[in-house]
PDB file of N, CA and C in Angstrom:
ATOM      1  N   UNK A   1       8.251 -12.668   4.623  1.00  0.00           N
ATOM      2  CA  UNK A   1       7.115 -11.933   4.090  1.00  0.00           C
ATOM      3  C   UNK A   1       7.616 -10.592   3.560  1.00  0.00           C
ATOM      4  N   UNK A   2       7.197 -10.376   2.415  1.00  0.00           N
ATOM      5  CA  UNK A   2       7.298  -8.897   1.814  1.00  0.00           C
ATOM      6  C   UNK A   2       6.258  -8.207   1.951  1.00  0.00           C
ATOM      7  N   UNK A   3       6.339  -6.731   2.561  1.00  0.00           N
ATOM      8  CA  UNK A   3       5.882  -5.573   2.751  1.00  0.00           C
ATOM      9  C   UNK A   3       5.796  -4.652   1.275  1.00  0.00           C
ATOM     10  N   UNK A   4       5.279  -4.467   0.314  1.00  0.00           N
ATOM     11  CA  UNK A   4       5.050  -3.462  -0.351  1.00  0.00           C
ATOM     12  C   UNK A   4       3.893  -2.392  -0.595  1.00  0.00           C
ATOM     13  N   UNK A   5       4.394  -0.879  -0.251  1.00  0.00           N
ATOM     14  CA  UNK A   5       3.550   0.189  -0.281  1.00  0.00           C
ATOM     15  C   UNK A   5       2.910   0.450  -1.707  1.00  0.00           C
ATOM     16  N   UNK A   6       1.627   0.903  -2.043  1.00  0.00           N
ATOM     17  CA  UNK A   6       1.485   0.876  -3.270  1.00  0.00           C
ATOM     18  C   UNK A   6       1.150   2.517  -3.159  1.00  0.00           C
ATOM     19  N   UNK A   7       1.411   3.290  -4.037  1.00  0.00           N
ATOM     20  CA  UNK A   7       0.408   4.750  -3.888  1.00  0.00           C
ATOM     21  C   UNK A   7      -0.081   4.759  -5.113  1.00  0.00           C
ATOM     22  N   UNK A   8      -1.513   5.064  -5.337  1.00  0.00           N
ATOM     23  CA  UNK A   8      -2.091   4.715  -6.388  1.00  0.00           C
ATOM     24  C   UNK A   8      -3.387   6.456  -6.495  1.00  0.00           C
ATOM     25  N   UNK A   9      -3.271   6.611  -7.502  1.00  0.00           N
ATOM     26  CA  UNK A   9      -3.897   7.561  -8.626  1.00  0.00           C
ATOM     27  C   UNK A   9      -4.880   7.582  -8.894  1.00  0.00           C
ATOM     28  N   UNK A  10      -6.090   7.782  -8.928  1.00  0.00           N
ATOM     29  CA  UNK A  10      -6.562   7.443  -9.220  1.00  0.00           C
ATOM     30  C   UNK A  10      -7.980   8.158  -9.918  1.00  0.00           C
ATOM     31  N   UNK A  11      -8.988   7.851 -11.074  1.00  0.00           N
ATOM     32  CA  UNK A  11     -10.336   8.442 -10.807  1.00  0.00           C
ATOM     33  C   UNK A  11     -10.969   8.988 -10.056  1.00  0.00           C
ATOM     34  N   UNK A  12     -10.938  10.426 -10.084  1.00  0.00           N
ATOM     35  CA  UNK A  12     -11.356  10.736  -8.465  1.00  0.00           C
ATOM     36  C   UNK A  12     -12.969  10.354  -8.228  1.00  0.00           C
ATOM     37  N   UNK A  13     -13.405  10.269  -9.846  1.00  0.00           N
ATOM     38  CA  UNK A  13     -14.851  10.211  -9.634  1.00  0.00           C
ATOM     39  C   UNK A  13     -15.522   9.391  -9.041  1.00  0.00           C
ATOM     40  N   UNK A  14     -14.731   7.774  -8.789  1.00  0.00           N
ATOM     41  CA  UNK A  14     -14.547   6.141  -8.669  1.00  0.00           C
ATOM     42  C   UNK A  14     -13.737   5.782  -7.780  1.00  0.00           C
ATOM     43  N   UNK A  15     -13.033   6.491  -6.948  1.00  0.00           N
ATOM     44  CA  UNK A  15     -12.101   6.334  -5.451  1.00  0.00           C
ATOM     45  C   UNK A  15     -12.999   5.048  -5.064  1.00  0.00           C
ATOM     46  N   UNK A  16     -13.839   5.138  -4.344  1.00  0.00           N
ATOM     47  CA  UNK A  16     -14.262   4.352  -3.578  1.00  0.00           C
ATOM     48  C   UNK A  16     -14.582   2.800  -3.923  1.00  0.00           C
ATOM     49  N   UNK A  17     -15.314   2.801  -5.729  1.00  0.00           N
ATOM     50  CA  UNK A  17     -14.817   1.583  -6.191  1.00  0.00           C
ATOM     51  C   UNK A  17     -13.912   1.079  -6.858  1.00  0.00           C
ATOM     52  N   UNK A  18     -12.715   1.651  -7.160  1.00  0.00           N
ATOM     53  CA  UNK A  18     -10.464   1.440  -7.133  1.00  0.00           C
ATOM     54  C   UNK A  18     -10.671   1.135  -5.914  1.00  0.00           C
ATOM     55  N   UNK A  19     -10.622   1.229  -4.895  1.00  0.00           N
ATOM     56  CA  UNK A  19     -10.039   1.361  -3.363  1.00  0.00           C
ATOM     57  C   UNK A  19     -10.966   0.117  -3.073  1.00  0.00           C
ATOM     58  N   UNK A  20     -12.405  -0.734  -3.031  1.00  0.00           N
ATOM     59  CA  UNK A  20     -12.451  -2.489  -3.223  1.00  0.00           C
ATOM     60  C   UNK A  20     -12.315  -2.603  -3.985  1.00  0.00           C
ATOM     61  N   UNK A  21     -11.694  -2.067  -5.144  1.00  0.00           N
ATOM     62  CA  UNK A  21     -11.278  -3.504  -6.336  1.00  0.00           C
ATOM     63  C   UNK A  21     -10.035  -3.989  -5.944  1.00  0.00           C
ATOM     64  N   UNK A  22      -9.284  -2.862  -5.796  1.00  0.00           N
ATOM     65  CA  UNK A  22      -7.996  -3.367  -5.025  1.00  0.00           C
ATOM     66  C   UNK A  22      -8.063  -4.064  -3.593  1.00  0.00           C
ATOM     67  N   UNK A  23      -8.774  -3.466  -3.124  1.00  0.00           N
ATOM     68  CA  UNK A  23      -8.784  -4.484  -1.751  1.00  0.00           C
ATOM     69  C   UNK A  23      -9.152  -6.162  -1.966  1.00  0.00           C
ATOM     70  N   UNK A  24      -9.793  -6.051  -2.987  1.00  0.00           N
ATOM     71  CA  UNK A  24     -10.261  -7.271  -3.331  1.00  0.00           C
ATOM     72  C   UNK A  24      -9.417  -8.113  -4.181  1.00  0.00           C
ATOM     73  N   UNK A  25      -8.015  -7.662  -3.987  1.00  0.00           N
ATOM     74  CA  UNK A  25      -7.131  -8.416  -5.123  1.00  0.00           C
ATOM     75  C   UNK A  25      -6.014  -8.915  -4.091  1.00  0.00           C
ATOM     76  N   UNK A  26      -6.459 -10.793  -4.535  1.00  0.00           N
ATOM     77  CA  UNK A  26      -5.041 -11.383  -3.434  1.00  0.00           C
ATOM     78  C   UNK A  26      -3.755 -10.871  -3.235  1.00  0.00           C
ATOM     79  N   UNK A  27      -3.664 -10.844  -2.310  1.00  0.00           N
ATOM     80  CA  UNK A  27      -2.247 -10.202  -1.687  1.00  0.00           C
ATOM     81  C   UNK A  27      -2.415  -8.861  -1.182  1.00  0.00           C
ATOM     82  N   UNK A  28      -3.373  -8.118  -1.327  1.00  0.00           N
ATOM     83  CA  UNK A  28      -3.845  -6.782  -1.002  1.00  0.00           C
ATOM     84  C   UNK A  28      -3.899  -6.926   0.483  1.00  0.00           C
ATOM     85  N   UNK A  29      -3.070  -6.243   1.272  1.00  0.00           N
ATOM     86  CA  UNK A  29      -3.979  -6.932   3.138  1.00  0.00           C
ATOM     87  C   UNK A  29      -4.797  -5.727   3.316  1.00  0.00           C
ATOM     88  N   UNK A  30      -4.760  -4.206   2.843  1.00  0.00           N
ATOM     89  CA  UNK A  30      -5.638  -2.847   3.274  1.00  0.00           C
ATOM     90  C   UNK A  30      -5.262  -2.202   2.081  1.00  0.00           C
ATOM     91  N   UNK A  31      -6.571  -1.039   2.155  1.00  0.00           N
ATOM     92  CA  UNK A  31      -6.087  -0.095   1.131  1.00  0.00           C
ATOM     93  C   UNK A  31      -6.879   1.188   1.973  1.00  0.00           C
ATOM     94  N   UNK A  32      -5.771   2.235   1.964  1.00  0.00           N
ATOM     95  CA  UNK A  32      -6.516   3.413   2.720  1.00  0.00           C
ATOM     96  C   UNK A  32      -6.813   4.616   1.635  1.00  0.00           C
ATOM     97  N   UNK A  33      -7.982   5.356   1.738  1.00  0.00           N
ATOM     98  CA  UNK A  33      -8.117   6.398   1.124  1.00  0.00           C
ATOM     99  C   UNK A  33      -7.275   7.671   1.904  1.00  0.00           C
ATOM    100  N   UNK A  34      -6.497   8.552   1.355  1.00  0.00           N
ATOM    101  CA  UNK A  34      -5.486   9.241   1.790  1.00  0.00           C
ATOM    102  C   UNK A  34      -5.758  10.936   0.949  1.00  0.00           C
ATOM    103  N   UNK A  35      -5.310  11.776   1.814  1.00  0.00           N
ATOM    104  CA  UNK A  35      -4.928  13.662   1.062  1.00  0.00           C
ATOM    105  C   UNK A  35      -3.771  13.529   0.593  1.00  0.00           C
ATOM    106  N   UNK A  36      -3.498  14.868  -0.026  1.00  0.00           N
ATOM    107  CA  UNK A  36      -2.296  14.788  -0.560  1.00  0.00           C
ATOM    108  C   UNK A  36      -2.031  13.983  -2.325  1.00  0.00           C
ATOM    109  N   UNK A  37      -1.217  13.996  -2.727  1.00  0.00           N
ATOM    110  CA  UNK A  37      -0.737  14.221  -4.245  1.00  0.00           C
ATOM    111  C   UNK A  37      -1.245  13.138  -4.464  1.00  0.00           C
ATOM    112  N   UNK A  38      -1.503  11.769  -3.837  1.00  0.00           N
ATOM    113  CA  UNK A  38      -1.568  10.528  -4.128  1.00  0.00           C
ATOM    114  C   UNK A  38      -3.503  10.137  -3.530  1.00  0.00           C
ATOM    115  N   UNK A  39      -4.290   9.162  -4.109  1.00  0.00           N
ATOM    116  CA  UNK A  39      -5.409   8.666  -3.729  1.00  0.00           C
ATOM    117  C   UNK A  39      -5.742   8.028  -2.821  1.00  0.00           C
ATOM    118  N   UNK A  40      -4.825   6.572  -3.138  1.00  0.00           N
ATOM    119  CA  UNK A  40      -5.023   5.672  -2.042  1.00  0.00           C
ATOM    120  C   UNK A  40      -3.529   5.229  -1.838  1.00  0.00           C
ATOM    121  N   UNK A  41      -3.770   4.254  -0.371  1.00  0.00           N
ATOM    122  CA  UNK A  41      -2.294   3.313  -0.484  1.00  0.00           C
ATOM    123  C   UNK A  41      -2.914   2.112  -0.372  1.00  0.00           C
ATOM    124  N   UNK A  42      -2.291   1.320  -0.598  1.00  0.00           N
ATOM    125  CA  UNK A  42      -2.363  -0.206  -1.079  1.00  0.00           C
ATOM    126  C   UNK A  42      -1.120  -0.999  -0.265  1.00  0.00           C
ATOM    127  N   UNK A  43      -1.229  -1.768   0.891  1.00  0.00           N
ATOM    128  CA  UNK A  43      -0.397  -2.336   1.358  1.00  0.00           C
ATOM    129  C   UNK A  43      -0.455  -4.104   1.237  1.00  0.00           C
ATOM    130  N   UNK A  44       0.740  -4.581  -0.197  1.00  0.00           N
ATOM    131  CA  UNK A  44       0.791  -5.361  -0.513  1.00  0.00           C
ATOM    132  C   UNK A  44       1.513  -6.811   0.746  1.00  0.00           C
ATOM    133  N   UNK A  45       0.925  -7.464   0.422  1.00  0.00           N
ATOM    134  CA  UNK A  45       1.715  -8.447   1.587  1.00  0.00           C
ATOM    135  C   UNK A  45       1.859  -9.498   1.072  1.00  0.00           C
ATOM    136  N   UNK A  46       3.484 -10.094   0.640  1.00  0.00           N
ATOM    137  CA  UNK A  46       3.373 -11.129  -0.345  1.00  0.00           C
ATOM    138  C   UNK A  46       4.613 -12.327   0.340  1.00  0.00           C
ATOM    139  N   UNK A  47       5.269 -13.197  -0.585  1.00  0.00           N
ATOM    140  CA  UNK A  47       6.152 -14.615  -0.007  1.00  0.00           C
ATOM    141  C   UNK A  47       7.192 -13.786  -0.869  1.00  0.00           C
ATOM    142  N   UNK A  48       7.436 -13.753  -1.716  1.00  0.00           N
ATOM    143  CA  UNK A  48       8.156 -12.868  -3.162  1.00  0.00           C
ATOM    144  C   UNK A  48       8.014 -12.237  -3.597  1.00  0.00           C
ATOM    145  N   UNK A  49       9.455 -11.545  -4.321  1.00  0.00           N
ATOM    146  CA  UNK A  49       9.115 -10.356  -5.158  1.00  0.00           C
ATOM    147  C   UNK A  49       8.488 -10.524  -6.270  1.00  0.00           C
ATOM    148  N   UNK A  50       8.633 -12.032  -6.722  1.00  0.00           N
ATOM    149  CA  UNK A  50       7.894 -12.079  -8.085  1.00  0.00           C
ATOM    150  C   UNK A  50       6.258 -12.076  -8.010  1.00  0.00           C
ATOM    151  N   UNK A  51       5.587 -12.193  -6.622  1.00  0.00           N
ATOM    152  CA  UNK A  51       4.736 -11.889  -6.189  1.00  0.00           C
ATOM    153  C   UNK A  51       4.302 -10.849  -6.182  1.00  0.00           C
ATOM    154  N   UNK A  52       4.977  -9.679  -5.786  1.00  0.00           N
ATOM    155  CA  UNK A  52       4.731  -8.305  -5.715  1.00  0.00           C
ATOM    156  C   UNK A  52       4.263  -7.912  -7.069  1.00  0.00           C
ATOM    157  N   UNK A  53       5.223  -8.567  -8.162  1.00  0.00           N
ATOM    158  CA  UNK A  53       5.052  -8.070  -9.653  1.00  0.00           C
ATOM    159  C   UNK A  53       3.730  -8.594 -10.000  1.00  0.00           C
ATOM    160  N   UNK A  54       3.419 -10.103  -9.922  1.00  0.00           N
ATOM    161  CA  UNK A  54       1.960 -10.744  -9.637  1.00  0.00           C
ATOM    162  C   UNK A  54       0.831  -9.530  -9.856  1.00  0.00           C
ATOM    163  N   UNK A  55       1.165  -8.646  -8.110  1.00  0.00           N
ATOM    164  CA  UNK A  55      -0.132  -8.429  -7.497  1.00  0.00           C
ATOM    165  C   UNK A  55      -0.048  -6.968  -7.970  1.00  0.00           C
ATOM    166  N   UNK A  56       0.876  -5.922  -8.430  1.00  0.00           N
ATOM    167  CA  UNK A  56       1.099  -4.547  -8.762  1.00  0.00           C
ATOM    168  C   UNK A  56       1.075  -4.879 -10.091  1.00  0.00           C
ATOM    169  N   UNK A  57       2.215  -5.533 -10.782  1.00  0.00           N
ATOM    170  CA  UNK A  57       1.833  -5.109 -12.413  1.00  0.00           C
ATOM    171  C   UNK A  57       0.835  -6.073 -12.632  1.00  0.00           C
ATOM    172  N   UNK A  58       0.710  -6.872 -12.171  1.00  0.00           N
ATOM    173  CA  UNK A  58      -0.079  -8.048 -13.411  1.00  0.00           C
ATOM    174  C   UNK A  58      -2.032  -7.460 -13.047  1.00  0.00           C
ATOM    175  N   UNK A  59      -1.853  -7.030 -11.771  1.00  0.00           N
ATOM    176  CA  UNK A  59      -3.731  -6.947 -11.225  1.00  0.00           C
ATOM    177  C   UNK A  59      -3.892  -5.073 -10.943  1.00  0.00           C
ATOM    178  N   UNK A  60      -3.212  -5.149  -9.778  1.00  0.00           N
ATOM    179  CA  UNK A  60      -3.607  -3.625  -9.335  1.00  0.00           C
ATOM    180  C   UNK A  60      -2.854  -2.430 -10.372  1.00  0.00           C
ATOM    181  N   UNK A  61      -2.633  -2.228 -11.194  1.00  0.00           N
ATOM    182  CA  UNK A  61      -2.433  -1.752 -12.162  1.00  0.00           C
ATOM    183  C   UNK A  61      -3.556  -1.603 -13.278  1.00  0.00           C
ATOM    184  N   UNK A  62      -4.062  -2.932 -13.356  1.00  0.00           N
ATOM    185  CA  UNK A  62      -5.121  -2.978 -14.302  1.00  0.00           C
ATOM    186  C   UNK A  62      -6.126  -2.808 -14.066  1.00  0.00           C
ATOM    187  N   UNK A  63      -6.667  -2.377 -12.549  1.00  0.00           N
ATOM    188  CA  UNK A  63      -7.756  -2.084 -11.753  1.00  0.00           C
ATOM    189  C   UNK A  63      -8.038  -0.789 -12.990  1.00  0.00           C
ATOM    190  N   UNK A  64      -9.689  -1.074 -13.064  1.00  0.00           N
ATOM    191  CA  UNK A  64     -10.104   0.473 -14.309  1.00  0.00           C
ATOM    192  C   UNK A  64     -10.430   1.470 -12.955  1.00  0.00           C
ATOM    193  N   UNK A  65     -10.187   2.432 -13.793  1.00  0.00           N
ATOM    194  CA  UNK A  65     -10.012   3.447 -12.468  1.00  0.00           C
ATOM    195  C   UNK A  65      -8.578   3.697 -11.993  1.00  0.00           C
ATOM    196  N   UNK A  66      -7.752   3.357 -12.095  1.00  0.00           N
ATOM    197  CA  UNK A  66      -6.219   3.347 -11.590  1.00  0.00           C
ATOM    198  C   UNK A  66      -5.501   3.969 -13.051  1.00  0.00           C
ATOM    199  N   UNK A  67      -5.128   5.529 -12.323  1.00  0.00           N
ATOM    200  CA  UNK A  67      -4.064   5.931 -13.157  1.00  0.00           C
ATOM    201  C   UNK A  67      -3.103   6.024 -13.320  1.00  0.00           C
ATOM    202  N   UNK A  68      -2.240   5.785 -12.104  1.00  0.00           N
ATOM    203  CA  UNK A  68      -1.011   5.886 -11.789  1.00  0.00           C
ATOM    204  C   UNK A  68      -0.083   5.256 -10.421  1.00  0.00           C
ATOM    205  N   UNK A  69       0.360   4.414 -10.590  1.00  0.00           N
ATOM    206  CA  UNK A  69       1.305   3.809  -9.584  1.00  0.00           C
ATOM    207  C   UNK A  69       2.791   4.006  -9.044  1.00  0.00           C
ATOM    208  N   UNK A  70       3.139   4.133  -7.552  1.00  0.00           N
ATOM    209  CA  UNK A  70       4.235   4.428  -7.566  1.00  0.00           C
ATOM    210  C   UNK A  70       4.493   2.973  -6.162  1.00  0.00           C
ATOM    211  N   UNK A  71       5.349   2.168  -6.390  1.00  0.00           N
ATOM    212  CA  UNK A  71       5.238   1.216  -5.433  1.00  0.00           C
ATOM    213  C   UNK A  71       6.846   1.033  -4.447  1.00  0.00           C
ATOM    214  N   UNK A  72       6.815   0.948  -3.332  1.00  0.00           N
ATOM    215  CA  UNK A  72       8.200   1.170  -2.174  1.00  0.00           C
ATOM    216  C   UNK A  72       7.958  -0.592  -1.535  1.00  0.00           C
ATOM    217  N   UNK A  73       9.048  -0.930  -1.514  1.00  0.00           N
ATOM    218  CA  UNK A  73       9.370  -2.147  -1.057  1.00  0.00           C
ATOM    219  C   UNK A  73       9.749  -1.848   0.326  1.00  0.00           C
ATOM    220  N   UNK A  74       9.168  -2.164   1.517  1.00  0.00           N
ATOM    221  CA  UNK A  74      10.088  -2.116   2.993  1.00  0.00           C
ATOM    222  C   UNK A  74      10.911  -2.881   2.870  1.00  0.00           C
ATOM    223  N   UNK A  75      12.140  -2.361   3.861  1.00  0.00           N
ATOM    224  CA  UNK A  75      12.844  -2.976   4.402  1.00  0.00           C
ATOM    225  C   UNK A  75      13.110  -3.605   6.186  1.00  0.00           C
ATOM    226  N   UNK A  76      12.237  -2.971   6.616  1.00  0.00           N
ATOM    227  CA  UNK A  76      11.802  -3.641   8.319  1.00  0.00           C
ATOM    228  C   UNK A  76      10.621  -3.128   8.816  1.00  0.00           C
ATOM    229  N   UNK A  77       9.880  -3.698   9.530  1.00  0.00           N
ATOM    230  CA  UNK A  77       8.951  -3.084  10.322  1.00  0.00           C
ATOM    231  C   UNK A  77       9.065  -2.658  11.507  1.00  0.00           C
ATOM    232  N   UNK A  78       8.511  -1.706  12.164  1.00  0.00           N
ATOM    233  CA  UNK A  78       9.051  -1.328  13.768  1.00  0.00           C
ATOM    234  C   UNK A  78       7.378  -1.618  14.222  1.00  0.00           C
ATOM    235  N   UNK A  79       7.465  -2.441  15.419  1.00  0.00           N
ATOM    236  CA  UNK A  79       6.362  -2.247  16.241  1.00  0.00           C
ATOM    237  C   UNK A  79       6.029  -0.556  16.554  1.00  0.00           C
ATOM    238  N   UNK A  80       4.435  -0.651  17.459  1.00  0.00           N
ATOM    239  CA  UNK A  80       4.699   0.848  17.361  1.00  0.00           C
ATOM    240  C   UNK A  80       5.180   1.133  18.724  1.00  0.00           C
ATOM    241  N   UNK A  81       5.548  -0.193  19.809  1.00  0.00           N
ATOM    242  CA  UNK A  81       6.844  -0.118  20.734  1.00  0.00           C
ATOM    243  C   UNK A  81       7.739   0.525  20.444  1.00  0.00           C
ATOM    244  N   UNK A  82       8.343  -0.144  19.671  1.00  0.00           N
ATOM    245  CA  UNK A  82       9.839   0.585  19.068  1.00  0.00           C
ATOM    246  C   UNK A  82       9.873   1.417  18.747  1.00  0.00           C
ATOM    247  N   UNK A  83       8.413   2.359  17.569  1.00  0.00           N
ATOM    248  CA  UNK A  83       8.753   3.629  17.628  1.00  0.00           C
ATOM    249  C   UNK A  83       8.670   4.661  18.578  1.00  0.00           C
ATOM    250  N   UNK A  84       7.427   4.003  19.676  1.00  0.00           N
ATOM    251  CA  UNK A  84       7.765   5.446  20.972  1.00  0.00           C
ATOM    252  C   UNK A  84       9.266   4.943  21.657  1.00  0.00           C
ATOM    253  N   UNK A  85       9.696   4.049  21.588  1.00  0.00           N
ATOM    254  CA  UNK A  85      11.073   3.967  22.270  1.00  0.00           C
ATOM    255  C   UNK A  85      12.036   4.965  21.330  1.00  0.00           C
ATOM    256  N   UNK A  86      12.243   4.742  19.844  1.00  0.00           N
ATOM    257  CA  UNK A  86      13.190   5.970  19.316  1.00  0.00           C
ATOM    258  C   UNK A  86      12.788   6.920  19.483  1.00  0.00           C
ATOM    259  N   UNK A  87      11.315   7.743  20.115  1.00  0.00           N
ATOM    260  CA  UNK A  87      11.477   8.809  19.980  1.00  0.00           C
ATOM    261  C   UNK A  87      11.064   9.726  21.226  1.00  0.00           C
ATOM    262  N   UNK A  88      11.116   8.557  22.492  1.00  0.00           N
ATOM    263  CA  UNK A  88      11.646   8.738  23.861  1.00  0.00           C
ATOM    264  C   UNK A  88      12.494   9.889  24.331  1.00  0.00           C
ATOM    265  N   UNK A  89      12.428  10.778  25.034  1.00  0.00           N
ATOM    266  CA  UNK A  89      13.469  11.765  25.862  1.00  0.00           C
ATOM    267  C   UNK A  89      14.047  11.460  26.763  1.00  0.00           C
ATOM    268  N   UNK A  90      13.423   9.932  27.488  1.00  0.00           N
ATOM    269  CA  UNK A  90      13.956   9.239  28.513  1.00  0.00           C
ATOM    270  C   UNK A  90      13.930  10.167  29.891  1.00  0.00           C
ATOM    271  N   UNK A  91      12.351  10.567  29.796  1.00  0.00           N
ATOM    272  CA  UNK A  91      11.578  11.691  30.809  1.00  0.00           C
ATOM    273  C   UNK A  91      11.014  10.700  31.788  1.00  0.00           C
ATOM    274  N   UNK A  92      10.979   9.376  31.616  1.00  0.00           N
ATOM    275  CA  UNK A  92      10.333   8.789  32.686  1.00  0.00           C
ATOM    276  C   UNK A  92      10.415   8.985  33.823  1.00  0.00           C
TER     277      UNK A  92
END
């Protein structure tokens, strides 16, 4: 399974309907409204990369209302186990 982050731009006037249009586009699993330089994120969940291209260039791109895309491919996921374990003092 591929993980891709989407950060997306958007109409500020129309946030809320970008943020279900995209949710509403296969392969979309969430889309959060977010502060900061960027609108929303868009967390793509796909089989392939040619999938990713599918669901970012071919749909969520063309969402009206969407001005700008910047998209990050993961490379692993950490439970959120694993992250209080890296960042443990080992105070137990």
């Amino acid at each position: 399974m591929i993980t891709a982050i989407v950060f997306v731009k958007a109409d500020v006037a129309r946030i809320p309907e970008v943020a279900q249009s995209i949710a509403a586009l296969e392969g979309v699993s969430e889309v959060y409204s977010v502060t900061g330089q960027i609108d929303l994120i868009a967390l793509v969940r796909v089989r392939s990369h040619d999938e990713v291209a599918e669901v970012v260039a071919d749909r969520l791109n063309k969402v009206s209302g969407v001005t700008e895309t910047e998209t990050h491919i993961a490379f692993r996921a950490y439970s959120q186990h694993d992250l209080e374990s890296a960042f443990s003092l080992g105070l137990d």
